[in-house]
Each structure stands twice: as structure tokens, then as C-alpha cells.
Protein backbone atom coordinates (compact mmCIF):
# COMPACT_ATOMS: atom_id res chain seq x y z
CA UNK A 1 0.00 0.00 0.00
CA UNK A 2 1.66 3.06 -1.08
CA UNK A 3 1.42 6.20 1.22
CA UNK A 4 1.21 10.03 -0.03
CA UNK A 5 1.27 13.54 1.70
CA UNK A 6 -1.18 16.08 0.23
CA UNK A 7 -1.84 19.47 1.33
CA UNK A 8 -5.46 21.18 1.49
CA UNK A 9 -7.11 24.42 2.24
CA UNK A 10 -7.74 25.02 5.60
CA UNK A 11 -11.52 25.08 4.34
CA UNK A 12 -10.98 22.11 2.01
CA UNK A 13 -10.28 19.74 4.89
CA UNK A 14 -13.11 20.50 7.06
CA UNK A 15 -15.51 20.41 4.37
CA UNK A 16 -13.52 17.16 3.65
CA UNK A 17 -14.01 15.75 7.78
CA UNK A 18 -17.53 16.93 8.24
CA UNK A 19 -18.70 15.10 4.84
CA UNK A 20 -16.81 12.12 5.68
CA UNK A 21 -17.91 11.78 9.68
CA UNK A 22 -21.28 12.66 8.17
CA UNK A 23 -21.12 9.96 5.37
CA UNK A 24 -19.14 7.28 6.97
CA UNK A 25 -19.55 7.58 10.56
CA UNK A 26 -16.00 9.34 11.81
CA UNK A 27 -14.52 5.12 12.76
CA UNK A 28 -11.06 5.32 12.11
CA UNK A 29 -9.86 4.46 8.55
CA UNK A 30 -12.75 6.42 7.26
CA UNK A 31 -10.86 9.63 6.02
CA UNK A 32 -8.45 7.00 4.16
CA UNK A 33 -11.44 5.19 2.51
CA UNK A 34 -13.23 8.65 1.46
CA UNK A 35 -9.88 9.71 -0.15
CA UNK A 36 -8.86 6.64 -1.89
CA UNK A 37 -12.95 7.01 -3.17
CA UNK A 38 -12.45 10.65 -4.45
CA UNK A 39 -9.08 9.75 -6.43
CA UNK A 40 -10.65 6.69 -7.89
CA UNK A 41 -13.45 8.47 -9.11
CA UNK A 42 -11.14 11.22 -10.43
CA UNK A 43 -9.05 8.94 -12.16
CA UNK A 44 -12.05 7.51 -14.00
CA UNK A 45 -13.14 11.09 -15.18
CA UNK A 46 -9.74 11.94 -15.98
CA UNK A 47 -7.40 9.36 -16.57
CA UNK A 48 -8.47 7.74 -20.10
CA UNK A 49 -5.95 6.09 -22.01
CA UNK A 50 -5.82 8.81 -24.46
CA UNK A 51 -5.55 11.60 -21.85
CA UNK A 52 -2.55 10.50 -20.21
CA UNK A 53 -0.97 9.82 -23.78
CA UNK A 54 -1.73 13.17 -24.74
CA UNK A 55 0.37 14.38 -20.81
CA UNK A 56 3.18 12.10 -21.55
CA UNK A 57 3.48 13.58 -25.04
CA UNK A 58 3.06 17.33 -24.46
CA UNK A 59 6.22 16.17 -21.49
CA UNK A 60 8.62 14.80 -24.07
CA UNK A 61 7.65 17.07 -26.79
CA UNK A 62 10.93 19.46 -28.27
CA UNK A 63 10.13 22.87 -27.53
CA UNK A 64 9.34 25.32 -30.57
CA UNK A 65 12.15 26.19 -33.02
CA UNK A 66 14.28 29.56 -31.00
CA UNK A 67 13.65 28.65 -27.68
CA UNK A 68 15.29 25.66 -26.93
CA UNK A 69 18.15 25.97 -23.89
CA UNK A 70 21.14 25.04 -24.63
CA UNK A 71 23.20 22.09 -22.87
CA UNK A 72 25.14 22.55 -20.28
């Protein structure tokens, strides 16, 4: 099980543990199983095939013709 760190707005997190002690009950594990929800669901909106193909391209993509750095 992987772990992250993720900062929110002050206002973002207790929006974020009202909804969840309101939804799930507040037991412990809850706020984990809310989050790991939220991405998943993200992901699915987000995360098509052809999105993240389009990310990884724009990444490795030269830059335009005159503004390239030069190697150091």
C-alpha cells in the first residue's frame, strides 16, 4: 500500500471531515477510505488512455524552433 502527503485548504479539509464523519460515521480508517474514493473516481473522469498519452506527449515534446536551452 503506497502512502502520499497532500496538502489542502484550511476550508478544504473540514468540508472534507464533516462530509466524511457525516457519510461514513468518523470510525477510524474512514478519512483513508473517502480519499482513496475521491481519487478513484477522479481517475475515472480523468485518466483515459488517451488523456494521459496526450500528458506524456506534451512532457517529451521538443520545444518550438528559437527557444530551446542550450546544454550545459
Amino acid at each position: 500500500m503506497g502512502g502520499m502527503y497532500i496538502v489542502l485548504s484550511d476550508e478544504t479539509e473540514r468540508r472534507l471531515r464533516v462530509a466524511v464523519v457525516t457519510v461514513f460515521g468518523g470510525k477510524e480508517g474512514d478519512l483513508n477510505a473517502a480519499i482513496e474514493e475521491a481519487v478513484k473516481e477522479w481517475l475515472e473522469r480523468n485518466a483515459t488512455e488517451q488523456n494521459v498519452t496526450r500528458w506524456v506527449r506534451k512532457q517529451i515534446s521538443p520545444p518550438p524552433k528559437g527557444k530551446r536551452k542550450p546544454i550545459r
